[in-house]
C-alpha atoms as a PDB file:
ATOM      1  CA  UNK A   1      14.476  17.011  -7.719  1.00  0.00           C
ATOM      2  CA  UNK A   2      12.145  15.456 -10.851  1.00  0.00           C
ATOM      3  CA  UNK A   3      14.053  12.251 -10.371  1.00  0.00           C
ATOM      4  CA  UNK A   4      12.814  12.206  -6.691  1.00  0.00           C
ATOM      5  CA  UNK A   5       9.235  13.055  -7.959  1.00  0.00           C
ATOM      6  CA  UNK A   6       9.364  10.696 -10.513  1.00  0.00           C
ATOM      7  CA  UNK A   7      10.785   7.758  -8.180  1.00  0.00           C
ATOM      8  CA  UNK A   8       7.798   8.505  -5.628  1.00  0.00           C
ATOM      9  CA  UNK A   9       5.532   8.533  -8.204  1.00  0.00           C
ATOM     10  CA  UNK A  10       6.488   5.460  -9.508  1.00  0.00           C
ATOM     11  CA  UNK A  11       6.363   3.736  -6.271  1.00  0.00           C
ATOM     12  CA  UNK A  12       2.927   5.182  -5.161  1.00  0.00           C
ATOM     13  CA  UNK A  13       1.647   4.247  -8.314  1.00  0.00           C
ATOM     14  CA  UNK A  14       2.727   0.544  -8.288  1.00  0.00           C
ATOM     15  CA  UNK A  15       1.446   0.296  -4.813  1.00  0.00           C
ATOM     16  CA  UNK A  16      -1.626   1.836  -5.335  1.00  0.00           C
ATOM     17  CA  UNK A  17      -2.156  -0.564  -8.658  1.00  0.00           C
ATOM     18  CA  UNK A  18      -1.045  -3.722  -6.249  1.00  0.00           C
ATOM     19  CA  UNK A  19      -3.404  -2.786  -3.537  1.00  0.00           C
ATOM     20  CA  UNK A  20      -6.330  -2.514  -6.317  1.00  0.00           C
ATOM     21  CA  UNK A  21      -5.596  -5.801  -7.797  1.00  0.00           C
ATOM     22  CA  UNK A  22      -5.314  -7.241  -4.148  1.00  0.00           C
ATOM     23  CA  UNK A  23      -8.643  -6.244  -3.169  1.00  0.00           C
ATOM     24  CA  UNK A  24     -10.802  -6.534  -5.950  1.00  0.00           C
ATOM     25  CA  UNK A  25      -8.993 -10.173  -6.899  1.00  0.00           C
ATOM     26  CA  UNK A  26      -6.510 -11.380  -4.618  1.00  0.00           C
ATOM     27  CA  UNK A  27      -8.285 -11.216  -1.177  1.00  0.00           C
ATOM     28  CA  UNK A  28     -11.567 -12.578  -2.426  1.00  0.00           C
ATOM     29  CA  UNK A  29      -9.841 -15.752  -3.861  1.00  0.00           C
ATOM     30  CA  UNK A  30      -8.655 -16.428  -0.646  1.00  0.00           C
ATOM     31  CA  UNK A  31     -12.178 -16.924   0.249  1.00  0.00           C
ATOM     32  CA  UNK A  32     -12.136 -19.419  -2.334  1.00  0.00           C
ATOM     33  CA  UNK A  33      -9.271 -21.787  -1.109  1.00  0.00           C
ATOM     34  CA  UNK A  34     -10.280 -24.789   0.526  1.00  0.00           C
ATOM     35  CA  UNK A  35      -9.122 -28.073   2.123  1.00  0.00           C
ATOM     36  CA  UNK A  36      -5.650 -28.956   3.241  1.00  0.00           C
ATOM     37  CA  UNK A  37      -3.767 -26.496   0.101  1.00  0.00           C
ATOM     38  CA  UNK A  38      -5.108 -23.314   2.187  1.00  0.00           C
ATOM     39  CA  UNK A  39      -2.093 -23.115   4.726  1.00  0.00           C
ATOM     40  CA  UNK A  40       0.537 -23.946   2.190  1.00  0.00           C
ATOM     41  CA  UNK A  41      -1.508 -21.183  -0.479  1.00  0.00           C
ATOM     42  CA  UNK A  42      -1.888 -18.604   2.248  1.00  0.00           C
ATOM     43  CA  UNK A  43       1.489 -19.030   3.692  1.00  0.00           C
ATOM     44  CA  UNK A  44       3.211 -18.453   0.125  1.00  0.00           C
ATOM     45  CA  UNK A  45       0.511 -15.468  -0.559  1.00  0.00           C
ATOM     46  CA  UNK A  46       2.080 -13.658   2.469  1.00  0.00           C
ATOM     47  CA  UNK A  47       5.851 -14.553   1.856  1.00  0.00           C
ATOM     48  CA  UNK A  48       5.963 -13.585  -1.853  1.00  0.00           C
ATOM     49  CA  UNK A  49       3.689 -10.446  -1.201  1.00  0.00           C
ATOM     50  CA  UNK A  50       6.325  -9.322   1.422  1.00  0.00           C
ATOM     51  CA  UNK A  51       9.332  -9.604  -0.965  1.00  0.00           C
ATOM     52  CA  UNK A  52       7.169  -7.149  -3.227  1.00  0.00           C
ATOM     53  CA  UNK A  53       5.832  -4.565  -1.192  1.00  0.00           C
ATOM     54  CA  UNK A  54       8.180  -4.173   1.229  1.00  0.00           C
ATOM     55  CA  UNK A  55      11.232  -2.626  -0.785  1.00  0.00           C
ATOM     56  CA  UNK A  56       8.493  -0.606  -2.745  1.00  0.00           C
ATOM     57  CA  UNK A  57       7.170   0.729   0.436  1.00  0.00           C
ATOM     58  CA  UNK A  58      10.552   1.913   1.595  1.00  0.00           C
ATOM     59  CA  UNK A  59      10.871   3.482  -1.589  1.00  0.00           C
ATOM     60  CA  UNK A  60       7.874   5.195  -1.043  1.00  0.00           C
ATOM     61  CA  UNK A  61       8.277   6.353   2.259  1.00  0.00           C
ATOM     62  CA  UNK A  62      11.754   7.460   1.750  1.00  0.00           C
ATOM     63  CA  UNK A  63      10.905   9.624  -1.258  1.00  0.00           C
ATOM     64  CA  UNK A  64       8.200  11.055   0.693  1.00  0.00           C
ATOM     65  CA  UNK A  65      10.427  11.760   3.365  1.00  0.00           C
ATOM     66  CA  UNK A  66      13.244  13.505   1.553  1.00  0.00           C
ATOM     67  CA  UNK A  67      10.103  15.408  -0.764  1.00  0.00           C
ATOM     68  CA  UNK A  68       8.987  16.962   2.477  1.00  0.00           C
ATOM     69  CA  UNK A  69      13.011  17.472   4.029  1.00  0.00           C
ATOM     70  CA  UNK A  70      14.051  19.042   0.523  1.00  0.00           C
ATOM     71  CA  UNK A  71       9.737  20.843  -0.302  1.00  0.00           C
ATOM     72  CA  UNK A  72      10.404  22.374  -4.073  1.00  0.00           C
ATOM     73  CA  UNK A  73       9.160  25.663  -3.799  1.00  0.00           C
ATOM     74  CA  UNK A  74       6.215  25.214  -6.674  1.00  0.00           C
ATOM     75  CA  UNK A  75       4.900  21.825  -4.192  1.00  0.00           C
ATOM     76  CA  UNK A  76       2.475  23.050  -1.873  1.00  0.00           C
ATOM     77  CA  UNK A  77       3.263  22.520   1.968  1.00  0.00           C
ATOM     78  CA  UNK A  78      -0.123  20.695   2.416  1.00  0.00           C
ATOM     79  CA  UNK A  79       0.297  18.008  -0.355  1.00  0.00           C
ATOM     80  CA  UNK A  80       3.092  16.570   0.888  1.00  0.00           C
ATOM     81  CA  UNK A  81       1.726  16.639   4.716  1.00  0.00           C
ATOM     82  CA  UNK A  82      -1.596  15.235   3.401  1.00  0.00           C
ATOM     83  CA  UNK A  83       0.992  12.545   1.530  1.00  0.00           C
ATOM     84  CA  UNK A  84       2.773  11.955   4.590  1.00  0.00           C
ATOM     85  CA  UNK A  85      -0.321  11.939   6.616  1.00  0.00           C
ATOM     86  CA  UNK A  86      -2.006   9.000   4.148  1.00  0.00           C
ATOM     87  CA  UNK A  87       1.705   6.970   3.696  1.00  0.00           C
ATOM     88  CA  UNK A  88       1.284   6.578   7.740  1.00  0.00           C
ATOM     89  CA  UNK A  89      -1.786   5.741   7.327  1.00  0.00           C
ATOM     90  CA  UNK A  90      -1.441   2.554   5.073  1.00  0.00           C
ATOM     91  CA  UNK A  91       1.772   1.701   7.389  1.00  0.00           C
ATOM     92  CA  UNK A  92      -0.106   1.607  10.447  1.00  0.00           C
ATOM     93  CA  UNK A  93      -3.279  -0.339   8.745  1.00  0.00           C
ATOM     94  CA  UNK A  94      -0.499  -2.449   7.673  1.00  0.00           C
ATOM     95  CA  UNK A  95       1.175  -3.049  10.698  1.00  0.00           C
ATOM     96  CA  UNK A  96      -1.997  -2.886  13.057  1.00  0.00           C
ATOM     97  CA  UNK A  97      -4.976  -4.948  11.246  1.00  0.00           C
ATOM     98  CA  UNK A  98      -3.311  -6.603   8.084  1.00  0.00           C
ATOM     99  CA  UNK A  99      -0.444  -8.281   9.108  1.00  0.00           C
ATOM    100  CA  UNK A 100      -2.279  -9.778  12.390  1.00  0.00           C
ATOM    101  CA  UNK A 101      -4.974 -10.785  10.531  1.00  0.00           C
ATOM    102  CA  UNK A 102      -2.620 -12.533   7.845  1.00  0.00           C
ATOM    103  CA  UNK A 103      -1.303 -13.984  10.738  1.00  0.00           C
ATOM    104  CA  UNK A 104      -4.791 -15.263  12.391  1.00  0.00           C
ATOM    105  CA  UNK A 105      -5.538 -16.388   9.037  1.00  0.00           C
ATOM    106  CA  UNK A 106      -2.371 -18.283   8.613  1.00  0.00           C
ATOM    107  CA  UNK A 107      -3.548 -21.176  10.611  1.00  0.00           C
ATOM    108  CA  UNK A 108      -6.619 -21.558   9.199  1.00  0.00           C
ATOM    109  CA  UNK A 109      -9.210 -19.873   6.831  1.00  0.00           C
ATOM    110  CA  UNK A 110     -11.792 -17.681   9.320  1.00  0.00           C
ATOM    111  CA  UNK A 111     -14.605 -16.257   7.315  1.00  0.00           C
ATOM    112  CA  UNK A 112     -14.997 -13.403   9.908  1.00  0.00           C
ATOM    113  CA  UNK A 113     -11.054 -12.598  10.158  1.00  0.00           C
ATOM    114  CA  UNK A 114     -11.284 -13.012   6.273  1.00  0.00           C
ATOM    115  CA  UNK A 115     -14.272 -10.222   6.118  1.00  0.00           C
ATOM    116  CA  UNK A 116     -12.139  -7.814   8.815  1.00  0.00           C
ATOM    117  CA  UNK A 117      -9.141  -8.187   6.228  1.00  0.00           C
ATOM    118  CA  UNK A 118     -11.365  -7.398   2.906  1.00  0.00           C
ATOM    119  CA  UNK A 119     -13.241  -4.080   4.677  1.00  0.00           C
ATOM    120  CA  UNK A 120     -10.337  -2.907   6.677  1.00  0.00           C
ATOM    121  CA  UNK A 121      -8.110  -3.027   3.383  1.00  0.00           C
ATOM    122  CA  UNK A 122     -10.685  -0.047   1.374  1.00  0.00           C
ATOM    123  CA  UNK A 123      -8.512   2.297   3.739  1.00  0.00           C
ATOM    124  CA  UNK A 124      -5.427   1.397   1.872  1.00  0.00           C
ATOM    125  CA  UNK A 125      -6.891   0.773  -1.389  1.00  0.00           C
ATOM    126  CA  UNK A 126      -8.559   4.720  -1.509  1.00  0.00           C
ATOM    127  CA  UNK A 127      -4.927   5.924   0.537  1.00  0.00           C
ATOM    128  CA  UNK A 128      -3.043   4.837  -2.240  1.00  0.00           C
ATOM    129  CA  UNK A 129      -5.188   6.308  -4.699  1.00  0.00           C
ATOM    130  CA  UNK A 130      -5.109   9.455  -3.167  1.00  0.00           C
ATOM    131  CA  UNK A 131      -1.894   8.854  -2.704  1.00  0.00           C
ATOM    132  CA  UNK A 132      -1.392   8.270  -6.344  1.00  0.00           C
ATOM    133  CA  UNK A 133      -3.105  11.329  -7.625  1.00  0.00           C
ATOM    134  CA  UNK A 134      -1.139  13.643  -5.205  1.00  0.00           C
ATOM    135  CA  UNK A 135       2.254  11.888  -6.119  1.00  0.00           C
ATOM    136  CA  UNK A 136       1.446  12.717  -9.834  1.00  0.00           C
ATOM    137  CA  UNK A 137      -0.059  16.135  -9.015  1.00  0.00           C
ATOM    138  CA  UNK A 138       3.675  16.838  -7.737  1.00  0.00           C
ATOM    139  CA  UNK A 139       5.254  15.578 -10.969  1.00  0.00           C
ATOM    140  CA  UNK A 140       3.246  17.346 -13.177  1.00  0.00           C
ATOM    141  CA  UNK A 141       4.035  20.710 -11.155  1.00  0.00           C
ATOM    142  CA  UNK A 142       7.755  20.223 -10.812  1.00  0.00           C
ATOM    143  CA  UNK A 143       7.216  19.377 -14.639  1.00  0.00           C
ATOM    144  CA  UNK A 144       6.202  23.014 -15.146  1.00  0.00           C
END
């Protein structure tokens, strides 16, 4: 079961250290990407970003899954709800207002798509922090 922990930890961390670095550096960049090199930057941005997170999100979401299905008795109930709670969270911002607005942006740079993208994103950047903390809350207490 600390193998579990320690795999969910893992991934929450990395994803909660990738969504940091893609908010405070990535997504303003993209601001910064002009002329005719914008579709061919933005259109590798998205397609190299999905190879990354998606496996690590499955990961994630998996471990959360069986954490709940298999609850150690020293993990409180509510942490991994409240984990649960906040990994649907950043799928559904994910699904719902990232991706489409990847996919607006796609076509062409749109400052006010652009701005959407940058302020909806907070949500998933202080998720997976939470996230991160509770992950590592659970590892510490299945540590003992």
């Amino acid at each position: 079961m600390g193998l579990l922990a320690g795999i969910h930890a893992g991934a929450t961390c990395f994803m909660a250290g990738l969504i940091w670095f893609v908010q405070v550096v990535h997504y303003p960049l993209l601001a910064r990407v002009t002329g005719d090199g914008y579709g061919v930057y933005h259109a590798h941005h998205t397609r190299l970003t999905t190879r990354l997170v998606v496996p690590v999100m499955a990961v994630e979401g998996a471990s959360a899954a069986l954490l709940l299905a298999l609850r150690p008795a020293q993990i409180p109930l509510e942490w991994l709800l409240a984990g649960i709670a906040l990994a649907a969270a950043n799928w559904l911002s994910t699904a719902l207002v990232q991706v489409p607005a990847h996919g607006l942006l796609c076509r062409s740079f749109d400052p006010a798509i652009h701005r959407r993208l940058v302020h909806s994103n907070w949500l998933r950047t202080i998720s997976w922090s939470i996230r991160s903390a509770l992950s590592l809350g659970i590892v510490f207490r299945m540590a003992g």
